[in-house]
N, C-alpha and C. Protein backbone atom coordinates (compact mmCIF):
# COMPACT_ATOMS: atom_id res chain seq x y z
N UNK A 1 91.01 25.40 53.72
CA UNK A 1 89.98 25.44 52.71
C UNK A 1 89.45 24.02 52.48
N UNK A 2 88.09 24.09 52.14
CA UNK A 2 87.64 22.72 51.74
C UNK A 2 88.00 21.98 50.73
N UNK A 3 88.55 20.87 50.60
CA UNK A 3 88.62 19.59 49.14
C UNK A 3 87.12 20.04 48.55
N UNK A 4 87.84 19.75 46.90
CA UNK A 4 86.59 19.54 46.39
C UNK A 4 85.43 18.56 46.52
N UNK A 5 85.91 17.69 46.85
CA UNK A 5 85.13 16.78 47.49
C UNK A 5 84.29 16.91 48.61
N UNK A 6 84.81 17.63 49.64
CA UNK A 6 83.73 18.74 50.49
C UNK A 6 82.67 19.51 50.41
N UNK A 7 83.26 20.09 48.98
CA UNK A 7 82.46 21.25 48.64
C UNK A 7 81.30 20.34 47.60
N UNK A 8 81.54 19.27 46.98
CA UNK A 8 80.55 18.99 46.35
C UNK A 8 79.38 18.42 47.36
N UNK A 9 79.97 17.41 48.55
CA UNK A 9 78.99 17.10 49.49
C UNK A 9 78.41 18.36 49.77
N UNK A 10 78.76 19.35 50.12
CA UNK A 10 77.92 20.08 50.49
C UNK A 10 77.10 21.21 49.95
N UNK A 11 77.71 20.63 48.51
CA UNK A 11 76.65 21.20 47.47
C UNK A 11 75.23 20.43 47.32
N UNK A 12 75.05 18.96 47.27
CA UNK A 12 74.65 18.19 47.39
C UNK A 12 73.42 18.05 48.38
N UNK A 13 74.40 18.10 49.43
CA UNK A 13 73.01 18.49 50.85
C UNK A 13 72.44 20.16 50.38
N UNK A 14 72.86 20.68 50.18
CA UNK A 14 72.33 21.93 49.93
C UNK A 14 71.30 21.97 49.08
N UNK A 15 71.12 21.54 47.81
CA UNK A 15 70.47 21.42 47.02
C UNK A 15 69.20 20.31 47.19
N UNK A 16 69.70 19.00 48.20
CA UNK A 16 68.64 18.66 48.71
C UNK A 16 67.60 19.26 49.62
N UNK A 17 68.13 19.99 50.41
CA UNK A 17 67.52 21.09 52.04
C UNK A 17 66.64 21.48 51.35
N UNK A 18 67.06 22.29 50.09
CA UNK A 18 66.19 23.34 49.19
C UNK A 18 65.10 22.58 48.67
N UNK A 19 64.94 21.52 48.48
CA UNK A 19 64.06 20.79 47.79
C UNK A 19 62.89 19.90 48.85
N UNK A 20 63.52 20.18 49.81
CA UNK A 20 62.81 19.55 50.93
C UNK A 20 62.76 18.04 50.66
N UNK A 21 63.96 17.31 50.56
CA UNK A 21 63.91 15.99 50.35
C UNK A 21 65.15 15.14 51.67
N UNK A 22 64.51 14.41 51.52
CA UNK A 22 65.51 13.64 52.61
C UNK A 22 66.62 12.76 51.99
N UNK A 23 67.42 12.36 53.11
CA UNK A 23 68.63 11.50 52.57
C UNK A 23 68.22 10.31 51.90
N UNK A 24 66.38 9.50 53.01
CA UNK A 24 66.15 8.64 52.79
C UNK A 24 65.52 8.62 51.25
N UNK A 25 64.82 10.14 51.13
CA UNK A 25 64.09 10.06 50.03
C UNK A 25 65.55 9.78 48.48
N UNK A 26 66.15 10.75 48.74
CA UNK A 26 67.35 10.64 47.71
C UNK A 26 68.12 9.67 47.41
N UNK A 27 68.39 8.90 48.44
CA UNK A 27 68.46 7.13 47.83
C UNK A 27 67.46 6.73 47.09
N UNK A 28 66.59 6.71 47.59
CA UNK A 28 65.35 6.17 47.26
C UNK A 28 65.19 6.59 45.54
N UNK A 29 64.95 7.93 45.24
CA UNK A 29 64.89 8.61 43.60
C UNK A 29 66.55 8.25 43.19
N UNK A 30 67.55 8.14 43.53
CA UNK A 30 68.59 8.13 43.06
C UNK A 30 69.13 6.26 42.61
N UNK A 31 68.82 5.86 43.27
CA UNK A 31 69.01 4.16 43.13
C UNK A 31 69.96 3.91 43.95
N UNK A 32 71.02 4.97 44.93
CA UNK A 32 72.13 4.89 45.59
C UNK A 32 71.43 4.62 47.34
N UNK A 33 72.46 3.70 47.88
CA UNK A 33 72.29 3.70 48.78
C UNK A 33 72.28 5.07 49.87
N UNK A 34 71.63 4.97 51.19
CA UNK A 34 71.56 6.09 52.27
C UNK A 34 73.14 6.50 52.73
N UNK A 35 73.39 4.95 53.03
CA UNK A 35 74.83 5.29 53.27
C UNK A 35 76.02 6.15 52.71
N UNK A 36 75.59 5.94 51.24
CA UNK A 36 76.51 6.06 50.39
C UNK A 36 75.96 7.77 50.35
N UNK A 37 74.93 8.36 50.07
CA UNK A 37 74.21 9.58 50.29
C UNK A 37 75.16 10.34 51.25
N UNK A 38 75.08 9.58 52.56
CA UNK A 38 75.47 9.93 53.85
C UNK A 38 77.05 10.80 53.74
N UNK A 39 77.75 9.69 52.93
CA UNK A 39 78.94 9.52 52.96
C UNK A 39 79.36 10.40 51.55
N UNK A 40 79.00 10.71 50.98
CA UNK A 40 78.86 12.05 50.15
C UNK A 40 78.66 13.05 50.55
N UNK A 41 77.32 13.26 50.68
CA UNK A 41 77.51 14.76 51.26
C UNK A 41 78.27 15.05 52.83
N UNK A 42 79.06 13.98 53.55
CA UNK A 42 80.44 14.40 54.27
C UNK A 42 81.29 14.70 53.95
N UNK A 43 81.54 14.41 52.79
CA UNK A 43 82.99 14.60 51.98
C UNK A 43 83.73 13.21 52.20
N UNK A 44 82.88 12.49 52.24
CA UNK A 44 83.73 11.25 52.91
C UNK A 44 83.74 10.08 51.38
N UNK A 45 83.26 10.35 50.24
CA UNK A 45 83.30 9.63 49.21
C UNK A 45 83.35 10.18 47.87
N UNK A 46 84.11 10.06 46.58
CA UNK A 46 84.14 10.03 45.65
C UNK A 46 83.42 9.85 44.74
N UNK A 47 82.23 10.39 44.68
CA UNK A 47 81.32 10.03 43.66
C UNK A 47 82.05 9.93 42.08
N UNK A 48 81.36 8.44 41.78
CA UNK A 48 81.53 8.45 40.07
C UNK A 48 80.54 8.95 39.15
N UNK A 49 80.82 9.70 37.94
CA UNK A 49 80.01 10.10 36.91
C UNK A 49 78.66 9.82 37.11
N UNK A 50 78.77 8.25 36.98
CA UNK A 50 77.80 7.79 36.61
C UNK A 50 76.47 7.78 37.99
N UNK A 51 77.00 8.08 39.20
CA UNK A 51 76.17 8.54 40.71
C UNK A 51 76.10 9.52 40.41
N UNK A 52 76.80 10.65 40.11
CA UNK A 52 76.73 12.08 39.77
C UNK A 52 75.53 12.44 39.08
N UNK A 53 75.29 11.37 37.83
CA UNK A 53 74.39 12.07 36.64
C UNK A 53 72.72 11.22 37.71
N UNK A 54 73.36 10.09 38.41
CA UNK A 54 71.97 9.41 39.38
C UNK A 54 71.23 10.70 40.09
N UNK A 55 71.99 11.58 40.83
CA UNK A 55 72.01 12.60 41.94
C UNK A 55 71.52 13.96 41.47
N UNK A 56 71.79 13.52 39.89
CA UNK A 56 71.15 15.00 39.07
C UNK A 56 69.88 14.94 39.06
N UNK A 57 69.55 13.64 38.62
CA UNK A 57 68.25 13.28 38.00
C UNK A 57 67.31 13.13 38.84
N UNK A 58 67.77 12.69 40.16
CA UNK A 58 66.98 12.76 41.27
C UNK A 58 66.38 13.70 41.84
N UNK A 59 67.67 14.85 41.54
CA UNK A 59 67.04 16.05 41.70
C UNK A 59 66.90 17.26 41.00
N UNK A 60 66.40 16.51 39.93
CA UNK A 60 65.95 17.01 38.77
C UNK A 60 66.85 18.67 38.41
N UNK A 61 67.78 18.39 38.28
CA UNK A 61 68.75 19.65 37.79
C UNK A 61 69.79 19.39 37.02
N UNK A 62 70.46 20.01 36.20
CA UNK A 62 71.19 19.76 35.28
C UNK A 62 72.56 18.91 35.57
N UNK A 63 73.44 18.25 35.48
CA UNK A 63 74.55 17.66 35.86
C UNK A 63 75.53 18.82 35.90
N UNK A 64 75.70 19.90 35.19
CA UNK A 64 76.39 21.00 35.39
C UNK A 64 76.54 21.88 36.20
N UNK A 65 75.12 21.47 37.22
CA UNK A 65 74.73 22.79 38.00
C UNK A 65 75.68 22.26 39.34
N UNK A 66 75.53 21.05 39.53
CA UNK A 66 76.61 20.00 40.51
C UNK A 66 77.84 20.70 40.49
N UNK A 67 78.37 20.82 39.58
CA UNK A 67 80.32 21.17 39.60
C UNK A 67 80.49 22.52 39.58
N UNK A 68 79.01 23.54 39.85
CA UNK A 68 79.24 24.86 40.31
C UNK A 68 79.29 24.93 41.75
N UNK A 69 80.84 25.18 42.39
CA UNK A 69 81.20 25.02 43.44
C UNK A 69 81.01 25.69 44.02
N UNK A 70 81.22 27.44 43.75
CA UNK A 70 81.90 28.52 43.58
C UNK A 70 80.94 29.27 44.97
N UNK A 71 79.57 28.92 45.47
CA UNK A 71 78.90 29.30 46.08
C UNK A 71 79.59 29.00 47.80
N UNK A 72 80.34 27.87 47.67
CA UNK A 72 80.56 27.44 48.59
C UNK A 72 82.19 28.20 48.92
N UNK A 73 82.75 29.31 47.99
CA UNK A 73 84.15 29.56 48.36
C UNK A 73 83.81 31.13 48.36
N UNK A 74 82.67 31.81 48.23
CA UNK A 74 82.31 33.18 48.20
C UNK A 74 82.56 33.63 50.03
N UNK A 75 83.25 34.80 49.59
CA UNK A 75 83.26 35.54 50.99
C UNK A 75 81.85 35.85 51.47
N UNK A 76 81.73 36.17 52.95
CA UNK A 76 80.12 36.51 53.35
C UNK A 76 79.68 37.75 52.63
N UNK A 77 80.19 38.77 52.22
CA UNK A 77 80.58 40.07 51.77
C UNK A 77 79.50 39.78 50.40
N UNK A 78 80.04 38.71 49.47
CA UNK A 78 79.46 38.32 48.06
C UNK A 78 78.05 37.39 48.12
N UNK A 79 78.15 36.76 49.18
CA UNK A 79 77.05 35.75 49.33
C UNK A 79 76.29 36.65 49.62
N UNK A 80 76.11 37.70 50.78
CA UNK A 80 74.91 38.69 50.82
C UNK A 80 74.16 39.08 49.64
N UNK A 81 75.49 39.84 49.05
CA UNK A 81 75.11 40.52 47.93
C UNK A 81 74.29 39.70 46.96
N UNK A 82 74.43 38.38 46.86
CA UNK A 82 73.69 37.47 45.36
C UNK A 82 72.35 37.35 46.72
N UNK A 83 72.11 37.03 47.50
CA UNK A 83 70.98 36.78 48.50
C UNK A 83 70.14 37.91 47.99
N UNK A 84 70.77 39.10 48.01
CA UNK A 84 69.96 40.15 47.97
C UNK A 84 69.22 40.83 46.72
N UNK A 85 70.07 40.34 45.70
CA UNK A 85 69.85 40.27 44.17
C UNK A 85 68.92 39.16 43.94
N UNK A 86 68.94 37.80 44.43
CA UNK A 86 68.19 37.14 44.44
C UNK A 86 67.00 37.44 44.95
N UNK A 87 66.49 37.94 46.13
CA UNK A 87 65.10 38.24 46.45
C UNK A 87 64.62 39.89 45.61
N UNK A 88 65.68 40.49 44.95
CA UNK A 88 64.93 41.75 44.48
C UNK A 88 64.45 41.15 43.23
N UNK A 89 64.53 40.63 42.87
CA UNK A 89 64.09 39.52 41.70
C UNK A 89 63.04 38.97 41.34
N UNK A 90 63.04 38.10 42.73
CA UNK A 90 61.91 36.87 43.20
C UNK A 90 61.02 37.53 42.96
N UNK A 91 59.81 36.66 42.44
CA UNK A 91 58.30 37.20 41.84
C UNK A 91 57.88 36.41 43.40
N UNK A 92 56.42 37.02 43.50
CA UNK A 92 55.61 36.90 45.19
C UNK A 92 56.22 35.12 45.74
N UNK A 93 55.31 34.50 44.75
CA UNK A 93 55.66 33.30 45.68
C UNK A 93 57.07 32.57 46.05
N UNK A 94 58.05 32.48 45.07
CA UNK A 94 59.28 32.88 46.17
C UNK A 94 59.72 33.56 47.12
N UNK A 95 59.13 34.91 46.90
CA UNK A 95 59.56 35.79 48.23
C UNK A 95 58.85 34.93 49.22
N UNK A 96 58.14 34.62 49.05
CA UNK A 96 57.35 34.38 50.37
C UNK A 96 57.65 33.10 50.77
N UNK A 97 58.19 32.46 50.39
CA UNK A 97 58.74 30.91 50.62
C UNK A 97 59.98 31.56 50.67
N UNK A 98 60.65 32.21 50.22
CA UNK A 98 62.30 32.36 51.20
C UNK A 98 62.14 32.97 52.61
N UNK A 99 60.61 33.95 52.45
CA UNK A 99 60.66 34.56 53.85
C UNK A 99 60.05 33.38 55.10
N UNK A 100 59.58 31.99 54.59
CA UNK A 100 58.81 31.32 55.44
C UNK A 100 60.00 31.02 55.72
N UNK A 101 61.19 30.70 54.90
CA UNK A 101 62.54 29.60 55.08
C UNK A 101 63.51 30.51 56.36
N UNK A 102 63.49 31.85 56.08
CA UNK A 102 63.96 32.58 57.09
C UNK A 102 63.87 32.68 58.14
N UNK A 103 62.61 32.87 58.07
CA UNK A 103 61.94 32.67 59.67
C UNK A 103 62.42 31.68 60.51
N UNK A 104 62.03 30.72 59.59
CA UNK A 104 62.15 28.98 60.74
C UNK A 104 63.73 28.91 60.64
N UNK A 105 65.07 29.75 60.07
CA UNK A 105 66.09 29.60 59.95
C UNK A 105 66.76 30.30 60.93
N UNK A 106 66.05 31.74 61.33
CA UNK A 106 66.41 33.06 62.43
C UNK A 106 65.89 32.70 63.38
N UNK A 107 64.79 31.50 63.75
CA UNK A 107 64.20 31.64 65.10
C UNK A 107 65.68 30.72 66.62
């Protein structure tokens, strides 16, 4: 199983992908170095609080939404299921921006 520290890097990159921002850009809004970016979302560093609340703000989401891990320890079984709840949901222009994201994700 992954360290938490894993799972937050790759909460991290995740939440960037979604936003369509780069590593370079997220230093850049965050005040943190690329490296240090880099070396986060590997699991390869310890972010402190105070990078944490940098990394929120950068990407403009709550500091709480960070330490929801839980996406990253769901069986495939459960992750479907919220995927699928999630698009019966989605009003047009999300659908249609998850279906552009699909596409270029299935090809």
């Amino acid at each position: 199983m992954d360290s938490v520290q894993d799972l937050f890097g790759k909460k991290i990159k995740s939440i960037r992908r979604a936003r369509d921002i780069t590593q370079e850009k997220l230093a850049d809004l965050s005040g943190l170095s690329l490296q240090y970016i880099g070396e986060i979302e590997r699991g390869r560093r310890n972010p402190s609080l105070t990078s944490i609340e940098q990394l929120a703000k950068a990407l403009d989401i709550p500091m709480a939404e960070l330490f929801s891990l839980e996406e990253f320890r769901l069986a495939p079984e459960e992750l479907r299921a919220i995927l699928i709840r999630q698009i019966e949901t989605a009003d047009e222009d999300r659908l249609r921006t998850f279906f552009s994201m699909a596409q270029t994700l299935f090809r």
